[in-house]
Protein backbone atom coordinates (compact mmCIF):
# COMPACT_ATOMS: atom_id res chain seq x y z
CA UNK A 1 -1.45 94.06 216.48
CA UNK A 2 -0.54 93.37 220.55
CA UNK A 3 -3.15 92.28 223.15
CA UNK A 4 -5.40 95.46 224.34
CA UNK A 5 -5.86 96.22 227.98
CA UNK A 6 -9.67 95.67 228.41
CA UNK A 7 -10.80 98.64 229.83
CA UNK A 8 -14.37 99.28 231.36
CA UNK A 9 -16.83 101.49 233.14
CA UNK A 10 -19.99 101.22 235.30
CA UNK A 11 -23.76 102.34 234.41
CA UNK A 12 -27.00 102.80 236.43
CA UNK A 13 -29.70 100.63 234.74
CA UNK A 14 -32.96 100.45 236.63
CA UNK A 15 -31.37 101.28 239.83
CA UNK A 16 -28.99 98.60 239.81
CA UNK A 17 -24.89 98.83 238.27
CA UNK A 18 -24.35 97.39 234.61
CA UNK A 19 -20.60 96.79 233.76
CA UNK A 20 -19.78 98.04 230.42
CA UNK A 21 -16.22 96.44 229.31
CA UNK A 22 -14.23 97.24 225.92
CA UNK A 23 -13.10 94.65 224.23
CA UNK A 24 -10.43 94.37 221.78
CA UNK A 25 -10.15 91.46 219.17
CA UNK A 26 -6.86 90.64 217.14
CA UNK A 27 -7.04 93.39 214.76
CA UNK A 28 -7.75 95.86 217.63
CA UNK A 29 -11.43 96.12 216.77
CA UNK A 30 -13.77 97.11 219.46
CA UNK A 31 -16.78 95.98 220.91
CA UNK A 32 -18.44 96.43 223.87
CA UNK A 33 -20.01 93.82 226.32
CA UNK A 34 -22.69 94.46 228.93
CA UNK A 35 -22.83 92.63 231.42
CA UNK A 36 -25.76 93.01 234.19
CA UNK A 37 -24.55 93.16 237.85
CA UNK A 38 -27.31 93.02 239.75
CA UNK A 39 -25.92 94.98 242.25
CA UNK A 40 -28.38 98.18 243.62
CA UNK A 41 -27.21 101.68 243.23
CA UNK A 42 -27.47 102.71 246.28
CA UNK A 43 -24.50 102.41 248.25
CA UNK A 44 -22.84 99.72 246.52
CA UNK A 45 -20.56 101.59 244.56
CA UNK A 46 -17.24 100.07 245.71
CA UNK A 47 -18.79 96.39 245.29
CA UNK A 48 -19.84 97.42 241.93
CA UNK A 49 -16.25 98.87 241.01
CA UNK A 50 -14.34 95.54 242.47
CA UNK A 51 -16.91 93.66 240.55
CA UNK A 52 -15.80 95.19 237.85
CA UNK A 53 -12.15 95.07 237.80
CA UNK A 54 -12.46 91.02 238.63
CA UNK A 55 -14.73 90.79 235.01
CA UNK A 56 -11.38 93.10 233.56
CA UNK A 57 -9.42 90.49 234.79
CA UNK A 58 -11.28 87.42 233.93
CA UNK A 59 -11.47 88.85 230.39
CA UNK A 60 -7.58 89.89 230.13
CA UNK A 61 -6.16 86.42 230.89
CA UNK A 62 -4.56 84.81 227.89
CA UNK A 63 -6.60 81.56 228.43
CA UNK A 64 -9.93 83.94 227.94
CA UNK A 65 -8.93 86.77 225.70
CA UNK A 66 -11.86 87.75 223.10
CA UNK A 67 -10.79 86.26 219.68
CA UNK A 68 -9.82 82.51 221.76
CA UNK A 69 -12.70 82.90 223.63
CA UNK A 70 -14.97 83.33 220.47
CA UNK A 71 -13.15 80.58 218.72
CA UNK A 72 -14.06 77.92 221.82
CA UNK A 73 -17.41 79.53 222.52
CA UNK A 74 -19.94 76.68 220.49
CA UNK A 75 -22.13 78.28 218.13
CA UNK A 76 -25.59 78.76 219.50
CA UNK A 77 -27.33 76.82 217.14
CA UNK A 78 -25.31 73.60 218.32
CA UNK A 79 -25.40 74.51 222.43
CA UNK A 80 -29.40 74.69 221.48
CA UNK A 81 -29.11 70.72 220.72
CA UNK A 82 -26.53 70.01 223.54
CA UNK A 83 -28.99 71.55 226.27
CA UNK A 84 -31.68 70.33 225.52
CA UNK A 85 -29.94 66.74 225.62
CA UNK A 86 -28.94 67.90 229.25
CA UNK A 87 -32.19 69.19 230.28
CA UNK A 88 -34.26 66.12 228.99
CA UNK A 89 -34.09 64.48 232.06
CA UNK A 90 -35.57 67.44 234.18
CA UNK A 91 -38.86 68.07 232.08
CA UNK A 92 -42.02 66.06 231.19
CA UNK A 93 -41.48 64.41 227.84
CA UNK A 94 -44.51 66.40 226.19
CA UNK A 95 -42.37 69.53 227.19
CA UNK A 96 -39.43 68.58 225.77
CA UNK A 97 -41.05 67.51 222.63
CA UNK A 98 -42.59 70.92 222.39
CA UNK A 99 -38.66 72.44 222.87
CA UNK A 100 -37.29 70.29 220.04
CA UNK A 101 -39.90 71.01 217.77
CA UNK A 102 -39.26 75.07 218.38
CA UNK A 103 -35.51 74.33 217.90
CA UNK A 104 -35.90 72.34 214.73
CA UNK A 105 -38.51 74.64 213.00
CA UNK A 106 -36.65 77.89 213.33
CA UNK A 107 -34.55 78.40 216.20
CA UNK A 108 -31.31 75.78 214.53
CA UNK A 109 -31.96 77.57 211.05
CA UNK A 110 -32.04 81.96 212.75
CA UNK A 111 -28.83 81.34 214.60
CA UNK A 112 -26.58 79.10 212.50
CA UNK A 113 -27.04 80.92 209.64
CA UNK A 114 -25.64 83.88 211.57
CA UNK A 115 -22.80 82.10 212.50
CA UNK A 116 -23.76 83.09 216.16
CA UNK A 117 -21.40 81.57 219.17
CA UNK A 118 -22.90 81.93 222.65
CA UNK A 119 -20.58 84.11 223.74
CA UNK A 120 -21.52 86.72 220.70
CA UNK A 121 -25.25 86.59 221.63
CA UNK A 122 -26.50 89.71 222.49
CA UNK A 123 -30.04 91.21 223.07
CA UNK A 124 -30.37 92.59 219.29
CA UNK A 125 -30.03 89.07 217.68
CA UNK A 126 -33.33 87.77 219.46
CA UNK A 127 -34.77 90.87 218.66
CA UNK A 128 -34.07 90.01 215.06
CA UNK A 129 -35.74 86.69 215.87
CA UNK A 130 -38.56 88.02 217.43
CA UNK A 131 -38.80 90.64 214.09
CA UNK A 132 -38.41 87.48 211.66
CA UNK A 133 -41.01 85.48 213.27
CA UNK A 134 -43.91 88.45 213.11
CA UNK A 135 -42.86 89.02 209.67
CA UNK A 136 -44.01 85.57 208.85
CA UNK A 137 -47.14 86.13 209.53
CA UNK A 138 -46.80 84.27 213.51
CA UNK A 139 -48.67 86.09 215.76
CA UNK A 140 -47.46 87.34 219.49
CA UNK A 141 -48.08 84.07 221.13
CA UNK A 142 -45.60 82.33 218.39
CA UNK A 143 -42.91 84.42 219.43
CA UNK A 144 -43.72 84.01 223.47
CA UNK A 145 -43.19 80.58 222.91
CA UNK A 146 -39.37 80.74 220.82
CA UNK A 147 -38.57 83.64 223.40
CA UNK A 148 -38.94 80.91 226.41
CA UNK A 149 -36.80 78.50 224.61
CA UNK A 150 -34.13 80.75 224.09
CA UNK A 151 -34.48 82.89 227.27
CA UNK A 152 -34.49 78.80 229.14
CA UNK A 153 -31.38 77.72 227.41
CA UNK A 154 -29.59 80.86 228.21
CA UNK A 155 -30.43 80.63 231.90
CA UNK A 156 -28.25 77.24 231.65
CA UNK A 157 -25.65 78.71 230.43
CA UNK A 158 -25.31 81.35 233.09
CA UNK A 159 -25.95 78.66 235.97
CA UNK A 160 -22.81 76.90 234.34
CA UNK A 161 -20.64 80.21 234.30
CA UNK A 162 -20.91 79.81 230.23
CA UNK A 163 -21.60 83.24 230.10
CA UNK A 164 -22.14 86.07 232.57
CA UNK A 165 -25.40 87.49 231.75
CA UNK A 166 -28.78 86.16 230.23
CA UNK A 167 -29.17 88.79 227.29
CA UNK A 168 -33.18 87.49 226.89
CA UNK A 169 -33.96 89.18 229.80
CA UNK A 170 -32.95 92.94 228.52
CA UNK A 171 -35.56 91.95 225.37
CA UNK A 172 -39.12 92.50 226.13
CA UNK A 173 -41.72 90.00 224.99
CA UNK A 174 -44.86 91.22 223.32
CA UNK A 175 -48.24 90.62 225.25
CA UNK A 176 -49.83 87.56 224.82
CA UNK A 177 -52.85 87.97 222.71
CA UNK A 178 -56.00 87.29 224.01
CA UNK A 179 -57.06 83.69 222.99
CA UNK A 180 -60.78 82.89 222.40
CA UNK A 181 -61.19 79.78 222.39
CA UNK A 182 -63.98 77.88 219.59
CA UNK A 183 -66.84 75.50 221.16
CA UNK A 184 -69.98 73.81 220.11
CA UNK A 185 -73.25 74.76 221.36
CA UNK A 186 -75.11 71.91 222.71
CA UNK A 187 -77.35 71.74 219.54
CA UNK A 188 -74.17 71.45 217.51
CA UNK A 189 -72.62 68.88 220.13
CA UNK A 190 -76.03 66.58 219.17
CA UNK A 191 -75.55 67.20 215.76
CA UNK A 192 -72.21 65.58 216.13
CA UNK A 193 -72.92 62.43 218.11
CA UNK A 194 -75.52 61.68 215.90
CA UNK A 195 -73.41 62.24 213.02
CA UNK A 196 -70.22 59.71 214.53
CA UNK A 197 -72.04 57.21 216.36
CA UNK A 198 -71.05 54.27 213.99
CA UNK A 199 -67.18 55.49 214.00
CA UNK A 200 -64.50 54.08 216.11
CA UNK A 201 -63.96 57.19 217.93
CA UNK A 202 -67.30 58.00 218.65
CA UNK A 203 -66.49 56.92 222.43
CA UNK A 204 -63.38 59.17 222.30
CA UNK A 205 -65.71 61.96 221.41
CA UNK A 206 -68.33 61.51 223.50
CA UNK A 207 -66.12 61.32 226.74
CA UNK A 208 -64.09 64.25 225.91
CA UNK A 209 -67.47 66.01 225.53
CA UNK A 210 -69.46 65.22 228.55
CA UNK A 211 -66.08 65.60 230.52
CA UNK A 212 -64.18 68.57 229.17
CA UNK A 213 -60.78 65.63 228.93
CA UNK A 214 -57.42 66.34 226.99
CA UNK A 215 -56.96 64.37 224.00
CA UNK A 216 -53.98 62.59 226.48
CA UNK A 217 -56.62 61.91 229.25
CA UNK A 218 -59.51 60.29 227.92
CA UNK A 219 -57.31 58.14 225.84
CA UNK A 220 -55.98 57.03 229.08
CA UNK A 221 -59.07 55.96 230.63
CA UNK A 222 -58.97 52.53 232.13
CA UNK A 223 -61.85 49.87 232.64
CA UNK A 224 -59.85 48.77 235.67
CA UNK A 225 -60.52 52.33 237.18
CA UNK A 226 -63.71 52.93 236.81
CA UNK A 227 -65.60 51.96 239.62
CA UNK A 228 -69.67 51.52 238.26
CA UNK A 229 -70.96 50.64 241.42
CA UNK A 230 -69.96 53.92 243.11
CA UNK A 231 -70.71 55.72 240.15
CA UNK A 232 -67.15 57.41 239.46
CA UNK A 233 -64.54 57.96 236.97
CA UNK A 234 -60.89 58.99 237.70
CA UNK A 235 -58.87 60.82 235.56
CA UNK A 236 -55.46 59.94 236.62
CA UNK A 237 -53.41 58.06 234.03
CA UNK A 238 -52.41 59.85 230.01
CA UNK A 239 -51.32 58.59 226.79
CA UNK A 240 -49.13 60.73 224.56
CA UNK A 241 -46.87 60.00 221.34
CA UNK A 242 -43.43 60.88 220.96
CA UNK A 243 -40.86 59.95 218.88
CA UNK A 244 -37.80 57.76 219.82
CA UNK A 245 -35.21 56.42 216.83
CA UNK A 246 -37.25 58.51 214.31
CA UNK A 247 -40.58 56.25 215.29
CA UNK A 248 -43.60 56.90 216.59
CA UNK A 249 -44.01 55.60 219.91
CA UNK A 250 -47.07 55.54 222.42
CA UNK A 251 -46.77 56.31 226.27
CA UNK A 252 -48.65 55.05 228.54
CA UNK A 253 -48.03 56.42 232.51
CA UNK A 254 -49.54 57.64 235.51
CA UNK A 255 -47.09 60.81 235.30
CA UNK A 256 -49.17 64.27 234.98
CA UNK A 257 -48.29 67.01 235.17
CA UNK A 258 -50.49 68.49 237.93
CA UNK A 259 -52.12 67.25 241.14
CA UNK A 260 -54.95 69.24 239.89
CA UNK A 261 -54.99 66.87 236.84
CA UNK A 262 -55.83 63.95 239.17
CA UNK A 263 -59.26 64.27 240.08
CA UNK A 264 -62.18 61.99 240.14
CA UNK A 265 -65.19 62.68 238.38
CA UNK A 266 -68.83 61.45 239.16
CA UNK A 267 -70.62 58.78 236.26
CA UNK A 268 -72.71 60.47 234.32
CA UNK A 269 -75.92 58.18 233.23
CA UNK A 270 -75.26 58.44 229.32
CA UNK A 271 -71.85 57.93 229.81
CA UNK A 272 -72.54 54.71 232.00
CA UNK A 273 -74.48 53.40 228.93
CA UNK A 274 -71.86 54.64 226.48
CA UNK A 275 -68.77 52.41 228.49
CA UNK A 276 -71.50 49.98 229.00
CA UNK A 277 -71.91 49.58 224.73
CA UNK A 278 -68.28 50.12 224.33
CA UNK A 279 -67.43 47.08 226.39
CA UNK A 280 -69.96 44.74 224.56
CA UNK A 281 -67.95 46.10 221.31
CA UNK A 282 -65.23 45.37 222.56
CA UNK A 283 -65.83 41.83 223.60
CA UNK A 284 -67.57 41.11 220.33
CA UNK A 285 -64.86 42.53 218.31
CA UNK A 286 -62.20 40.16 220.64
CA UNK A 287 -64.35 37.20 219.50
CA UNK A 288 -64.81 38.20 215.70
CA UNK A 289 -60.74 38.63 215.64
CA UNK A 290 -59.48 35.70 218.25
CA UNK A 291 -55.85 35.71 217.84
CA UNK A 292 -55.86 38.56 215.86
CA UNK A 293 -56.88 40.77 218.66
CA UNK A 294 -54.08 42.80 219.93
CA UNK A 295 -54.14 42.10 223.96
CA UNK A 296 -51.71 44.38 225.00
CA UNK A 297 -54.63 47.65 225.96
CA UNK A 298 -57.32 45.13 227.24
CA UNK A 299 -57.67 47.66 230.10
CA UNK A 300 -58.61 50.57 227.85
CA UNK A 301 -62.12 51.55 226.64
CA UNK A 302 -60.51 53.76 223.67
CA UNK A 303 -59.48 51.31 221.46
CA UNK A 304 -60.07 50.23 217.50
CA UNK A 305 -61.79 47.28 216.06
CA UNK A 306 -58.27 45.51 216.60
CA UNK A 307 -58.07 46.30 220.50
CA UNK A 308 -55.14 48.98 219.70
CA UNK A 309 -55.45 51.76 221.53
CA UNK A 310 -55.73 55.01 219.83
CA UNK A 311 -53.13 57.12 218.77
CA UNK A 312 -53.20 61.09 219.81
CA UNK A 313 -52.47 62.33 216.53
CA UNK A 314 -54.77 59.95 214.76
CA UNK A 315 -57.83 61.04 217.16
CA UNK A 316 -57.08 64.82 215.76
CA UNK A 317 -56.68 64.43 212.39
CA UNK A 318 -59.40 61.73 212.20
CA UNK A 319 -62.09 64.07 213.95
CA UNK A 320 -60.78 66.62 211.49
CA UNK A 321 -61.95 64.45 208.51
CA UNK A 322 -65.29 63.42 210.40
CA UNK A 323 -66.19 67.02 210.11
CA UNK A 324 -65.77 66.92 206.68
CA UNK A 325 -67.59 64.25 205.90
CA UNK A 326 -70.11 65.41 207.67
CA UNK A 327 -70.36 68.75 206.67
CA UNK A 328 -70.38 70.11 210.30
CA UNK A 329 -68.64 73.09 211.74
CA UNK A 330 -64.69 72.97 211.83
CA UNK A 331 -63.75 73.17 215.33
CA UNK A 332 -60.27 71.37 216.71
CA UNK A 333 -60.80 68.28 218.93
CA UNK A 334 -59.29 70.29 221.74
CA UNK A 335 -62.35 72.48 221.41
CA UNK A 336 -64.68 69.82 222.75
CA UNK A 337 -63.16 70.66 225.92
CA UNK A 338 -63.89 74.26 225.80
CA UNK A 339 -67.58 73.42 224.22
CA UNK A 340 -67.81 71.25 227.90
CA UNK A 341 -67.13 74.74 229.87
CA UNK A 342 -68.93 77.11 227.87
CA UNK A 343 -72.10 74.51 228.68
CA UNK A 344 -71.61 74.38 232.49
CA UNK A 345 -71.12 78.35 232.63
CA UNK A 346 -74.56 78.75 230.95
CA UNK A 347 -75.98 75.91 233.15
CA UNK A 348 -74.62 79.07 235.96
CA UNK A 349 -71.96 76.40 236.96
CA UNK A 350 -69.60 78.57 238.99
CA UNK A 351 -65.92 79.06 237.43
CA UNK A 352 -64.52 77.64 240.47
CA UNK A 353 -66.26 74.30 240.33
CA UNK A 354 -65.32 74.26 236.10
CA UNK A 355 -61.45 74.81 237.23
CA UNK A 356 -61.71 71.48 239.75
CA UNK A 357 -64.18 69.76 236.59
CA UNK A 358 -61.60 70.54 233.95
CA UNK A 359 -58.34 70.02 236.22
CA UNK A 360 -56.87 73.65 235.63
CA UNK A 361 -54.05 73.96 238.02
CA UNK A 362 -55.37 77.83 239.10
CA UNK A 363 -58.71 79.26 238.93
CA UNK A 364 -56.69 82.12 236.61
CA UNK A 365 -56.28 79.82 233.98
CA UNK A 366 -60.05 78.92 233.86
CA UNK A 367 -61.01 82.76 234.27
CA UNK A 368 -58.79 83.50 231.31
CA UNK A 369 -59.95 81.43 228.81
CA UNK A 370 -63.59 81.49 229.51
CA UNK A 371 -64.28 84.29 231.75
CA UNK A 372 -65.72 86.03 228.24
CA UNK A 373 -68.15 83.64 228.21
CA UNK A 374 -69.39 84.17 231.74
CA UNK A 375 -72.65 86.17 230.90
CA UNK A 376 -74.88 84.56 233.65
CA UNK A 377 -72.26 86.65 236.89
CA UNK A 378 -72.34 89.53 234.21
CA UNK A 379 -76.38 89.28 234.56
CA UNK A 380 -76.08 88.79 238.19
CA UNK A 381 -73.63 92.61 237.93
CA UNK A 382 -76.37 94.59 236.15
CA UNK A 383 -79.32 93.32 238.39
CA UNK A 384 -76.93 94.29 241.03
CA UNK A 385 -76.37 98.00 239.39
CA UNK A 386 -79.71 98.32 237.84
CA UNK A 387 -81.60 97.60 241.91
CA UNK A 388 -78.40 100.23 243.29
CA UNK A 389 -79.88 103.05 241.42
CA UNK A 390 -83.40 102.04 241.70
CA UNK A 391 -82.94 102.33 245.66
CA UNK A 392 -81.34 105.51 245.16
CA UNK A 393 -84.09 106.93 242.96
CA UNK A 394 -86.81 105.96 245.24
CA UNK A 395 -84.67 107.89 248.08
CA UNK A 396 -84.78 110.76 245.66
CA UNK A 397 -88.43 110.56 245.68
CA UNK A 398 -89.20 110.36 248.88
CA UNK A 399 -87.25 113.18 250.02
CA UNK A 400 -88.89 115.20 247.53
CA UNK A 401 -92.51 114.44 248.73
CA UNK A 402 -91.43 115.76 251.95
């Protein structure tokens, strides 16, 4: 069967013109292509019809005709790999580790099973992602996070004129659930020191604590940085693990992601004496090991009997087993941090001075997460509502005795 003419029409979607073009392949088969203009309604009309008859034209030329176009297109599955490779470059490495673990666990698997080019992607197939990922059992926050990769990758190829329209955008995400976040109370917190004060990580633990510090942060705490006679303790240097030629690798930089991050944070008097122990372990252990002694994190405080310094992954799934053993409460590591800010709101901390403690970039991010745990301004609301009506029922009274 001979070449179609691509033919094509406009349509009013949220006040601004979508082109709708027919398509034909080889066999004469149609399908339709939408393609977003961005153009308002009003008054536009002719720039919305020449826009349209230059996409006719674009799409009738030999070198771009559906079924060749389809053919060169790359499935999705593979431009997935290739931008991410691009983008690498552009985004923290902890982000990009985050993208390549989204791509490997489902995204690679959903599309190239369907055989799905870019060029064929339309808004139904991540709706069918979105739909496969609930009916595992993945909540709403699961399927935020896939969404962003895809929606991301897309956005590349439209800056790149790969395609002409990011379908993502024309599928809406469900609302992020409401996350509550676990914490210890300060009786539980005791509990635990007690319990790990002979382990290796009991430092780890007891910083993260007293400090409300990612797992990446307090493993980057430096002797070097601390300054003991001023009495402070900067946050401003992260270790992380990655993997590069299918090995675990530590990274250790001053990169984070935030100026908010960077802060500097007075010396508690336990935690003095805690760095003060740590260091006379330290230089015992050095002694005890001599050459055996790795001397490559002498600047840390978080390292093992060896002088290695601690690996991220081994600090979770080592405080995991602690519990155990211990028979306390199952809470994730993470959740020391939040068991730091629930303590400070009921010492009537305000939230403001917990976003600059914990190194939130906004004060919305602290009010989200913990703003259900802020009884004491909820206290200060109904003494507040509870003295309103009192005034205006001693009004009331008066006015009646007279």
């Amino acid at each position: 069967m001979g070449h179609r003419e691509i033919t094509g029409s406009l349509a009013e979607r949220n006040g601004r013109y979508t082109a709708i073009l027919n398509l034909y392949d080889e066999d004469g088969k149609r399908r339709q292509k939408s393609i977003a203009l961005g153009i308002p309604v009003k008054g536009n009309k002719r720039k919305a019809q020449a826009r349209l008859e230059e996409l006719k034209r674009e799409y009738s030329t030999s070198s771009c005709s559906p079924a060749k176009s389809r053919q060169e297109s790359p499935l999705f599955a593979d431009f997935l790999h290739d931008w991410l490779k691009t983008t690498a470059p552009t985004i923290e490495r902890t982000t990009y580790q985050s993208y390549q673990g989204l791509i490997d666990a489902r995204l690679d698997s959903f599309f190239r099973e369907r055989r799905l080019r870019l060029q064929d992607l339309e808004a139904k197939h991540i709706r069918e992602l979105h739909q496969s990922i609930f009916k595992d059992g993945c909540n709403a926050n699961t399927v935020i996070h896939y969404h962003a990769v895809v929606r991301k990758a897309l956005q590349y190829a439209v800056k790149n004129g790969l395609v002409t329209e990011n379908v993502a955008d024309r599928v809406d995400r469900p609302k992020k659930g409401k996350y509550l976040a676990e914490f210890n109370s300060k009786e539980e917190l005791a509990a635990l020191f007690e319990a790990t004060k002979d382990d290796s990580i009991s430092v780890v633990i007891q910083l993260a604590a007293y400090y409300g510090l990612r797992r990446s942060e307090v493993l980057g705490i430096r002797w070097s940085a601390i300054d003991f006679e001023q009495g402070t303790l900067p946050i401003n240097h992260k270790v992380t693990e990655g993997k590069a030629d299918g090995k675990h690798q530590l990274y250790t930089e001053d990169k984070l992601k935030t100026k908010s991050i960077f802060r500097t944070l007075p010396l508690i008097p336990a935690v003095r004496v805690l760095l003060e122990e740590q260091r006379a372990r330290q230089e015992e252990y050095r002694k005890l090991f001599k050459k055996s002694y790795c001397a490559d994190y002498l600047d840390y405080v978080c390292t093992d009997e060896m002088g290695k310094l601690f690996r991220p992954n081994y600090i979770t799934d080592h405080f995991k087993l602690l519990l155990e053993q211990h028979g306390l409460r199952h809470i994730r590591f993470h959740d020391l941090r939040h068991s730091c800010a629930s303590l400070l709101l009921s010492q009537g901390i305000p939230m403001k001075q917990i976003q600059e403690w914990l190194g939130h970039s906004t004060f919305a991010t602290t009010a989200d997460i913990y703003s259900h745990l802020d009884f004491n301004s909820k206290l200060e609301s109904a003494d507040a509502i509870s003295a309103a009506f009192a005034k205006e029922q001693r009004d009331a009274g008066m006015n009646l005795s007279l």
